[in-house]
N, C-alpha and C. Protein backbone atom coordinates (compact mmCIF):
# COMPACT_ATOMS: atom_id res chain seq x y z
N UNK A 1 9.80 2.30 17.20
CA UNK A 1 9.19 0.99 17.16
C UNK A 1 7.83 1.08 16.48
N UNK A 2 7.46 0.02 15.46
CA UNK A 2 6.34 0.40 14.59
C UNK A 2 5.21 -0.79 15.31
N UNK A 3 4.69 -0.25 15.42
CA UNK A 3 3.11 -1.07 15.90
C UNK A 3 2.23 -1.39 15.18
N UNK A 4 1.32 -2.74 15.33
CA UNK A 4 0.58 -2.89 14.91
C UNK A 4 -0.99 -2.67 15.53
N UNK A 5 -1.85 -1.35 15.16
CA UNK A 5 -2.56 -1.27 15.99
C UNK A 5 -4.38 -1.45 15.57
N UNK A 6 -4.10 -1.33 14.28
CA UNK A 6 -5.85 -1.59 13.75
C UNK A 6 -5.40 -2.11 12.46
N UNK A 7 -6.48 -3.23 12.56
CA UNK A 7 -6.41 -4.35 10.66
C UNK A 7 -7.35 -3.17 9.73
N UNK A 8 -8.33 -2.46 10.12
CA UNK A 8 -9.47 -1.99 9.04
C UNK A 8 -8.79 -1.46 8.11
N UNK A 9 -8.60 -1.03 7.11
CA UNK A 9 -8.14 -0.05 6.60
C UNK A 9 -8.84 1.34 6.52
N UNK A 10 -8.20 2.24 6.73
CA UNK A 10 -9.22 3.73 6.48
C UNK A 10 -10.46 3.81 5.39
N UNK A 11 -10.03 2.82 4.75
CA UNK A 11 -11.03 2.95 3.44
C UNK A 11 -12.77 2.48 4.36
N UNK A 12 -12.49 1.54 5.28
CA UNK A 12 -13.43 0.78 5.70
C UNK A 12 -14.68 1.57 6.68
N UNK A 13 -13.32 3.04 7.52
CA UNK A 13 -13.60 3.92 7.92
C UNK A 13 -14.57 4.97 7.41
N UNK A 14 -14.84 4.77 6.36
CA UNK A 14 -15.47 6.04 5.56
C UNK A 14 -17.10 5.70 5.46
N UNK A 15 -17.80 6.70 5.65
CA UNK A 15 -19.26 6.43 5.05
C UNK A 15 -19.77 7.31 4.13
N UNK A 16 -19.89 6.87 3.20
CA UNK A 16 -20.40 7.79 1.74
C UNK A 16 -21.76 7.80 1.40
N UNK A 17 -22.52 9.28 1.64
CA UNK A 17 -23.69 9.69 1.12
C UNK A 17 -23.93 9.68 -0.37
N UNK A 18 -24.90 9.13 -0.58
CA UNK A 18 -25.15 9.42 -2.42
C UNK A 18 -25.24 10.24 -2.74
N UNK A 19 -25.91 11.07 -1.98
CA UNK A 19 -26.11 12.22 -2.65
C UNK A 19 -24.68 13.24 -2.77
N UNK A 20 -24.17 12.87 -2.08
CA UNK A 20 -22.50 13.51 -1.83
C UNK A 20 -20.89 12.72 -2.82
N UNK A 21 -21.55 12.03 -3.22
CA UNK A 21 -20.68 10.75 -3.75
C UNK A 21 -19.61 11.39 -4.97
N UNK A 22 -19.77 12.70 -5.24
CA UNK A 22 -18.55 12.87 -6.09
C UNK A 22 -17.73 13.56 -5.27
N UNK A 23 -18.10 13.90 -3.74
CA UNK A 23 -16.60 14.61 -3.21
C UNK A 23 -16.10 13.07 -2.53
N UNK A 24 -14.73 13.54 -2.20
CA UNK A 24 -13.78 12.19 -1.66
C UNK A 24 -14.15 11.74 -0.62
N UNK A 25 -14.00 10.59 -0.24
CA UNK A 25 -14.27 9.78 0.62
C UNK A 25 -13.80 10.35 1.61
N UNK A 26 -12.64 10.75 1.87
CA UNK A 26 -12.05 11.17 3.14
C UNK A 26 -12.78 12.06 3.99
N UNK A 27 -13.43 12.64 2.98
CA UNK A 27 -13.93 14.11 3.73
C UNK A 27 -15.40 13.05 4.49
N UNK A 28 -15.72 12.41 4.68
CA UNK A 28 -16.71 11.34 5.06
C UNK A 28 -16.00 10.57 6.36
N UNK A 29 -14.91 10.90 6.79
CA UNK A 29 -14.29 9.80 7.57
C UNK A 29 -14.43 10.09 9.16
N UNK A 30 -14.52 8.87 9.40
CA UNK A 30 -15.03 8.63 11.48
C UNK A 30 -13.78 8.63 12.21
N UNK A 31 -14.49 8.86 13.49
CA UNK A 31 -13.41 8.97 14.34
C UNK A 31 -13.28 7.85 14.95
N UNK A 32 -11.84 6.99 15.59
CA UNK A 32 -11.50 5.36 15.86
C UNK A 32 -11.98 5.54 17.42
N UNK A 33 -12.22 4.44 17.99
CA UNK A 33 -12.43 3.84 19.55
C UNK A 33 -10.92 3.36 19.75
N UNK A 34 -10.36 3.97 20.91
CA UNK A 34 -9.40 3.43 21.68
C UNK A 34 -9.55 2.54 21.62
N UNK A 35 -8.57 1.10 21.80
CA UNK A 35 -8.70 -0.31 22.02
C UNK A 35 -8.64 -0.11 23.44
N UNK A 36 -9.22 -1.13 23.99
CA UNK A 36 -9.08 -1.01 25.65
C UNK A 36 -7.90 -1.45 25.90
N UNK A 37 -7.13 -2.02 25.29
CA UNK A 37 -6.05 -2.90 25.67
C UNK A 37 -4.56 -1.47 25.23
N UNK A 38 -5.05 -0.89 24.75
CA UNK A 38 -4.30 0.42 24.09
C UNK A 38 -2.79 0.89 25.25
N UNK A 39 -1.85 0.76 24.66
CA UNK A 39 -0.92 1.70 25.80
C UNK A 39 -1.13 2.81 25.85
N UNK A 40 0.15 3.79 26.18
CA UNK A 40 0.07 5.34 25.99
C UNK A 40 0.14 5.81 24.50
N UNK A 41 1.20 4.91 24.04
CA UNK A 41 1.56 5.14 22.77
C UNK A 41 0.20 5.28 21.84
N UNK A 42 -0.26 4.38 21.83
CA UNK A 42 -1.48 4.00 21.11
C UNK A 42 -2.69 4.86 21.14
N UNK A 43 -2.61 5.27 22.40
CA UNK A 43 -3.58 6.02 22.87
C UNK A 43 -3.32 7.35 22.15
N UNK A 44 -2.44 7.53 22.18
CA UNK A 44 -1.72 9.33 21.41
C UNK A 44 -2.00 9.55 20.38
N UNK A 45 -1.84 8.13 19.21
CA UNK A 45 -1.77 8.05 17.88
C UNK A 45 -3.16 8.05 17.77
N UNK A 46 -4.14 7.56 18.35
CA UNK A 46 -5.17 7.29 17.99
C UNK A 46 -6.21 8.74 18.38
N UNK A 47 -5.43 9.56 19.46
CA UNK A 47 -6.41 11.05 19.69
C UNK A 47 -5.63 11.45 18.83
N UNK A 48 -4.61 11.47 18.66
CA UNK A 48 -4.17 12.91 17.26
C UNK A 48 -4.95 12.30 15.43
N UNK A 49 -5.22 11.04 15.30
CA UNK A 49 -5.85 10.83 14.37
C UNK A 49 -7.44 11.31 14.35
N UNK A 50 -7.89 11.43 15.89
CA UNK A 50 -9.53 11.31 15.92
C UNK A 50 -9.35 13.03 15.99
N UNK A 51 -8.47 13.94 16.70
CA UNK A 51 -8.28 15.57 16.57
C UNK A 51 -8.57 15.94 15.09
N UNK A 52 -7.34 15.04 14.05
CA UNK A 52 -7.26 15.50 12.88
C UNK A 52 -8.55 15.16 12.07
N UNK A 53 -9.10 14.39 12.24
CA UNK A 53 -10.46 14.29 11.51
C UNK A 53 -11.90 15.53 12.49
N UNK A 54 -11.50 15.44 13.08
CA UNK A 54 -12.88 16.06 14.19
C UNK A 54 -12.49 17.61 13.04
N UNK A 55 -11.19 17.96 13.03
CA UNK A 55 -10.57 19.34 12.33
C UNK A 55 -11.06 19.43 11.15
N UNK A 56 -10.97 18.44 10.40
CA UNK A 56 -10.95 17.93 8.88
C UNK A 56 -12.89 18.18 8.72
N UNK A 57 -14.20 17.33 9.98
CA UNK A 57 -15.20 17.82 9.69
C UNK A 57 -15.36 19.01 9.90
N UNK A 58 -15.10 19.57 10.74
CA UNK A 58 -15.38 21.34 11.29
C UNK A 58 -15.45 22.35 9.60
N UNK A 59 -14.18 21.94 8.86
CA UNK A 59 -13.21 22.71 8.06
C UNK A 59 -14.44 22.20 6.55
N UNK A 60 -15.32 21.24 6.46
CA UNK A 60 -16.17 20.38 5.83
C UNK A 60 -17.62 21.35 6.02
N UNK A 61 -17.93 21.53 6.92
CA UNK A 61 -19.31 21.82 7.00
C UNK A 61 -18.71 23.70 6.64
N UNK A 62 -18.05 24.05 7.56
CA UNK A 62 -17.59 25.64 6.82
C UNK A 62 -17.46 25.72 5.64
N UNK A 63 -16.60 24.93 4.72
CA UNK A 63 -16.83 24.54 3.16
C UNK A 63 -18.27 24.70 2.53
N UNK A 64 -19.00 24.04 3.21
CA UNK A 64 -20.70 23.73 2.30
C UNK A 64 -20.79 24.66 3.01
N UNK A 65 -20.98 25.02 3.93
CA UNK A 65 -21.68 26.68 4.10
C UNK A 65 -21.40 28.17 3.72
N UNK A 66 -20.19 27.94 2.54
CA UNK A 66 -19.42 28.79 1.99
C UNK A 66 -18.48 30.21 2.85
N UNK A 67 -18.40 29.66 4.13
CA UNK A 67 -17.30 29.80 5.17
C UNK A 67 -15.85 30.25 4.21
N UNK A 68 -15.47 28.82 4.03
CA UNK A 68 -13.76 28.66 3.77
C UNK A 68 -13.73 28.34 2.42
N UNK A 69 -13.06 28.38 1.48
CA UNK A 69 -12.88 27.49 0.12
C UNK A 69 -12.39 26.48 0.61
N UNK A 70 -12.28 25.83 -0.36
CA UNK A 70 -11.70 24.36 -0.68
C UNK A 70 -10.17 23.98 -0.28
N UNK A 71 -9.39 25.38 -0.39
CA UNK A 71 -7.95 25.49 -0.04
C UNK A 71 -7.78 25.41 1.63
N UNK A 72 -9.03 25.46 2.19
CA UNK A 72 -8.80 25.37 4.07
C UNK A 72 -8.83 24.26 4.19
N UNK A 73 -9.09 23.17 3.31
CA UNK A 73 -9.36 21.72 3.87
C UNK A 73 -8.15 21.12 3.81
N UNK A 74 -7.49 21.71 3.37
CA UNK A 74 -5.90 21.24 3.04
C UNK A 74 -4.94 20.84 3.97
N UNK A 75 -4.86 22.12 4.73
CA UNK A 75 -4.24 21.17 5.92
C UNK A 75 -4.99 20.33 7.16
N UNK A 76 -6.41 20.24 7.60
CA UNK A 76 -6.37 19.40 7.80
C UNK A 76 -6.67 18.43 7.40
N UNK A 77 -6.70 18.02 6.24
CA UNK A 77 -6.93 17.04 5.58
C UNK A 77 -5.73 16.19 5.57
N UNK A 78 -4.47 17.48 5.25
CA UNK A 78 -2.97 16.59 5.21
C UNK A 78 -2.68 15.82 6.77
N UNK A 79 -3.12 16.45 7.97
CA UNK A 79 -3.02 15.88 8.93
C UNK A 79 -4.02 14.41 9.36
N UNK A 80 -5.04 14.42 8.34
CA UNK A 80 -5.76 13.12 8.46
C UNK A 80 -5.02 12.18 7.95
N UNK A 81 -4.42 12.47 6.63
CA UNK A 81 -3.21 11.62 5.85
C UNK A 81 -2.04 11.50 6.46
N UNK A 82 -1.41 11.92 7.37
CA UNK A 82 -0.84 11.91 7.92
C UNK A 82 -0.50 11.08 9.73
N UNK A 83 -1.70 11.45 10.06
CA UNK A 83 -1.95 10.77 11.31
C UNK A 83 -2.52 9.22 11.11
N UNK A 84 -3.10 9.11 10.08
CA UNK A 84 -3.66 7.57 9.83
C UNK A 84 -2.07 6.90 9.08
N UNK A 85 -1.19 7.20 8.38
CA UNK A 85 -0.28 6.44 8.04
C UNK A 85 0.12 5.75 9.67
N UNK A 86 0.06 6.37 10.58
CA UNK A 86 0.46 5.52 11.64
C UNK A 86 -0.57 4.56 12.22
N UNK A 87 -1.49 4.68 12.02
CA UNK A 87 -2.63 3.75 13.12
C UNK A 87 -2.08 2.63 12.48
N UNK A 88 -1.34 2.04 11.67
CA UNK A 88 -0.68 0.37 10.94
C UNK A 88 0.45 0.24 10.50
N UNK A 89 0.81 -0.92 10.56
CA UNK A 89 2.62 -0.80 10.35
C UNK A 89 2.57 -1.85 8.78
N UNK A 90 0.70 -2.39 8.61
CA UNK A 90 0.59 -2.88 7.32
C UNK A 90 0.69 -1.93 5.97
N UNK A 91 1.50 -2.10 5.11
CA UNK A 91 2.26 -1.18 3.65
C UNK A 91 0.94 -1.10 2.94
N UNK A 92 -0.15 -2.35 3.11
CA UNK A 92 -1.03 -2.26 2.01
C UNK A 92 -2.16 -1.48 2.66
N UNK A 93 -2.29 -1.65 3.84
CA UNK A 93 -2.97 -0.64 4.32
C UNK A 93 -2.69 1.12 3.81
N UNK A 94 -1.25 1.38 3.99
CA UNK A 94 -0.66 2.53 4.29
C UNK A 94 -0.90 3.06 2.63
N UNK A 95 -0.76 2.40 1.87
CA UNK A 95 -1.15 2.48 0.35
C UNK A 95 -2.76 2.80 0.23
N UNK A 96 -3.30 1.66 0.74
CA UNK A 96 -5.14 2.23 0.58
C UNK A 96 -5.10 3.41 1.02
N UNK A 97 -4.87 4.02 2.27
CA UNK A 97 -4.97 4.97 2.95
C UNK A 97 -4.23 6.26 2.04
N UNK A 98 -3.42 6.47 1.15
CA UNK A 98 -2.93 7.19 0.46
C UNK A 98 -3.65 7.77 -0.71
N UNK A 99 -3.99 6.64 -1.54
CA UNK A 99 -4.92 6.16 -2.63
C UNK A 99 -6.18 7.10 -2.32
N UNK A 100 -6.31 7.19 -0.98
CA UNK A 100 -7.97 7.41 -0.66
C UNK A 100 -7.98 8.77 -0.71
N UNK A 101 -6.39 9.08 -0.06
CA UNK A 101 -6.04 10.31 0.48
C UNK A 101 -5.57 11.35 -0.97
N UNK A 102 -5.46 10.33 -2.21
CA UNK A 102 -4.82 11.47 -3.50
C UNK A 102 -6.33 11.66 -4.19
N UNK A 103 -7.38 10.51 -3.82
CA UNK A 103 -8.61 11.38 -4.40
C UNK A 103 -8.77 12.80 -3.73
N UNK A 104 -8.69 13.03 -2.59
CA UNK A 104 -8.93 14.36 -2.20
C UNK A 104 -7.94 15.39 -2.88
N UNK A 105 -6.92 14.81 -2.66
CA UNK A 105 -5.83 15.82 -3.34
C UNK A 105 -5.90 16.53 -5.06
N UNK A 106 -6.60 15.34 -5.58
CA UNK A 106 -6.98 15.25 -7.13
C UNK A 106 -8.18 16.31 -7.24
N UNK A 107 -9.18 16.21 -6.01
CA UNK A 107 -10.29 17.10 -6.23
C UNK A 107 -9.89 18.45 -5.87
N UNK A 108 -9.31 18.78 -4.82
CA UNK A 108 -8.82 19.83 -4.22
C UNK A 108 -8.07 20.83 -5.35
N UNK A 109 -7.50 19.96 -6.19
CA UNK A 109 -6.32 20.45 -7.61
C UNK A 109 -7.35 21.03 -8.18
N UNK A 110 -7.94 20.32 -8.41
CA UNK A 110 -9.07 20.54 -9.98
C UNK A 110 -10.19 21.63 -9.80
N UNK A 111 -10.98 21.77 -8.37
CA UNK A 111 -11.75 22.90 -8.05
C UNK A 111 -10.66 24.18 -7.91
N UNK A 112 -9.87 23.86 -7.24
CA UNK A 112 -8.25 25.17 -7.38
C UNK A 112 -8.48 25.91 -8.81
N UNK A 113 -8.12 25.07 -8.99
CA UNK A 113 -7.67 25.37 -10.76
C UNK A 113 -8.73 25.81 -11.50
N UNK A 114 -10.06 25.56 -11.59
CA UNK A 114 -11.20 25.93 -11.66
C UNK A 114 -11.80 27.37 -11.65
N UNK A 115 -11.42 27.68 -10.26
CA UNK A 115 -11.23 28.92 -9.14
C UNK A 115 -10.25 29.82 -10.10
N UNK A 116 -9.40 29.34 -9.62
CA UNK A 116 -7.74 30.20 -9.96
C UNK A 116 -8.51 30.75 -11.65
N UNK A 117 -8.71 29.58 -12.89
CA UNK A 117 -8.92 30.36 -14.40
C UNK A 117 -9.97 31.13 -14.09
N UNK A 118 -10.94 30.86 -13.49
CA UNK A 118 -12.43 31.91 -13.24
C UNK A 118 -11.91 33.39 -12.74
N UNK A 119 -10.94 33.28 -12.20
CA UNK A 119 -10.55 34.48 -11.56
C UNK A 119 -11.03 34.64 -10.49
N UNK A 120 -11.63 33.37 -9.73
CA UNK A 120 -12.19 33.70 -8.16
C UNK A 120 -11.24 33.20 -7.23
N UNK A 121 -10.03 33.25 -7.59
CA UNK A 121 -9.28 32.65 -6.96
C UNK A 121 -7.77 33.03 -6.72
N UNK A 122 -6.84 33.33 -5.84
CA UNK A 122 -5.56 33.66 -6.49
C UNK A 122 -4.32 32.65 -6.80
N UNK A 123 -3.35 32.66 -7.34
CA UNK A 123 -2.66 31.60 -7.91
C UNK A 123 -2.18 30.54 -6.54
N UNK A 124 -2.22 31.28 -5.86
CA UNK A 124 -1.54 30.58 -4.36
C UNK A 124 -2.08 29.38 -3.97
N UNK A 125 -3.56 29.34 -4.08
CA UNK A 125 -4.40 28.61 -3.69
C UNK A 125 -4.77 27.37 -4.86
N UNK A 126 -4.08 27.50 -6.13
CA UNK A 126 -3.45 26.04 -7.02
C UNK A 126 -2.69 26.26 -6.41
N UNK A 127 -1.55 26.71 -6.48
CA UNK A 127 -0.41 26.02 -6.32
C UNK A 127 -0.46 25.44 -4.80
N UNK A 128 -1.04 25.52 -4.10
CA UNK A 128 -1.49 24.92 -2.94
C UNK A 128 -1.58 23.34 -2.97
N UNK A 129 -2.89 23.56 -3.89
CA UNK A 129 -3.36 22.32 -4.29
C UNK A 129 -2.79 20.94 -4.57
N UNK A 130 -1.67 21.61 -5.62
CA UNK A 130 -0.86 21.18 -6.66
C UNK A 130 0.38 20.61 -5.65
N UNK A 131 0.57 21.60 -4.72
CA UNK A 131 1.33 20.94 -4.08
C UNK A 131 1.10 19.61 -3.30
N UNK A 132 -0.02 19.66 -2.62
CA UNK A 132 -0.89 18.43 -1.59
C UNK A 132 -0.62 17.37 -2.70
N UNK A 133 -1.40 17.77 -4.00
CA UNK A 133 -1.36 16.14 -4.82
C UNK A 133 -0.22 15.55 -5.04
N UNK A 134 1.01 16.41 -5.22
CA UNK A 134 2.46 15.77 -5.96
C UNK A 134 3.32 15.24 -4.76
N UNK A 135 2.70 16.23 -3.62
CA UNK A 135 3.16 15.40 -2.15
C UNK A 135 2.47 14.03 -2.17
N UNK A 136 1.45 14.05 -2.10
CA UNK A 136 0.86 12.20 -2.12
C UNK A 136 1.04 11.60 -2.79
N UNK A 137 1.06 11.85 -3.68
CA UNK A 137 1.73 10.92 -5.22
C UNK A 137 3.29 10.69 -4.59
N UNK A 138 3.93 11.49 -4.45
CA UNK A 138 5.68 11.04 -4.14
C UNK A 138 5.46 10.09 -2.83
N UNK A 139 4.39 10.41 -1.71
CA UNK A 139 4.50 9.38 -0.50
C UNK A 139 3.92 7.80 -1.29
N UNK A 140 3.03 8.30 -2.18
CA UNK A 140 2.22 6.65 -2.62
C UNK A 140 3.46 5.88 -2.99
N UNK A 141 4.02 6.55 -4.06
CA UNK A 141 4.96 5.80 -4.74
C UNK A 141 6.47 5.33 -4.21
N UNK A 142 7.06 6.20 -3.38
CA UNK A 142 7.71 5.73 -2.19
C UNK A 142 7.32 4.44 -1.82
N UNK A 143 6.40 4.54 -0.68
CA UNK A 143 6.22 3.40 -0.02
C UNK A 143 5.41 2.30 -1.12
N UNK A 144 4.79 2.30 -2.57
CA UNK A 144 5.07 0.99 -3.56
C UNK A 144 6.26 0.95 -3.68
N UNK A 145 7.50 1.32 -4.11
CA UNK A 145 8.58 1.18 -3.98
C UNK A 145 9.26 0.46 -2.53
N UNK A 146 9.07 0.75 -1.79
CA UNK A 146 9.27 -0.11 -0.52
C UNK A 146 8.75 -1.14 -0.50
N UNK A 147 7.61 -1.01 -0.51
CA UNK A 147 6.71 -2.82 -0.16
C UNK A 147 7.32 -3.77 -1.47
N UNK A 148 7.38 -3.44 -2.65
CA UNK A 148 7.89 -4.17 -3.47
C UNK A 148 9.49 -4.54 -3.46
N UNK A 149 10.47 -3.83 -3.24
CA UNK A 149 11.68 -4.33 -2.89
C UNK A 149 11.78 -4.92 -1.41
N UNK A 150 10.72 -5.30 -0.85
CA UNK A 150 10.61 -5.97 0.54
C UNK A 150 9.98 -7.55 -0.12
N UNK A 151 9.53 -7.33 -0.88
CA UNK A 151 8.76 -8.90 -1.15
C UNK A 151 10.05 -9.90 -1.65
């Protein structure tokens, strides 16, 4: 059963530093308030979305402190993309939220790849990359494909 549980879209969720403004939005993103009115259900979707981001900053600040590369943000990042397709059962939402989610994927590719020709990097960690983006790209376009043979 698909729920309708928050109008914002993730995009709305995000707060972007200037001085930070060429990495993706996502990596900027808050954690939601239970609705009080929330069931169990709701309640679940909404801690495994606020887990996957709390993961997603941890994996962010290790990044800038040259901790992890760029290839650790990957999965939880995919689980932020992942856990927010559910907080709405709105398509155009689920699209913004994708959109927001292939800038990261786009940056993630391109510093990879970066890495990988410099030789600071091993091939695993594009093709990593490469994989996250062509995964979001096939979910974006999927579900445009859906919302449009629904209209």
């Amino acid at each position: 059963m698909m729920m309708r549980m928050f109008a914002v879209p993730l995009l709305l969720l995000l707060s972007l530093s200037p001085a930070l403004a060429e990495q993706p939005k996502i990596l900027f993103i808050e954690t939601l308030e239970v609705p009080a009115d929330a069931d169990q259900l709701q309640k679940l979707v909404v801690e495994r979305f606020n887990t996957a981001v709390t993961e997603l900053k941890i994996a962010k600040k290790q990044y800038e402190s040259g901790i992890v590369a760029i290839e650790d943000l990957i999965d939880p990042a995919t689980r932020v993309r992942d856990s927010s397709l559910e907080l709405t059962d709105d398509p155009q939402e689920k699209i913004a939220n994708l959109k927001c989610f292939l800038e990261f994927a786009q940056y993630s590719e391109k510093i990879a790849l970066s890495k990988f020709e410099s030789g600071t990097a091993p091939p695993g960690a594009f093709e990593a990359a490469k994989y996250l983006r062509l995964d979001t790209e096939i979910l974006l376009l999927r579900l445009q494909r859906q919302t449009e043979k629904s209209k």
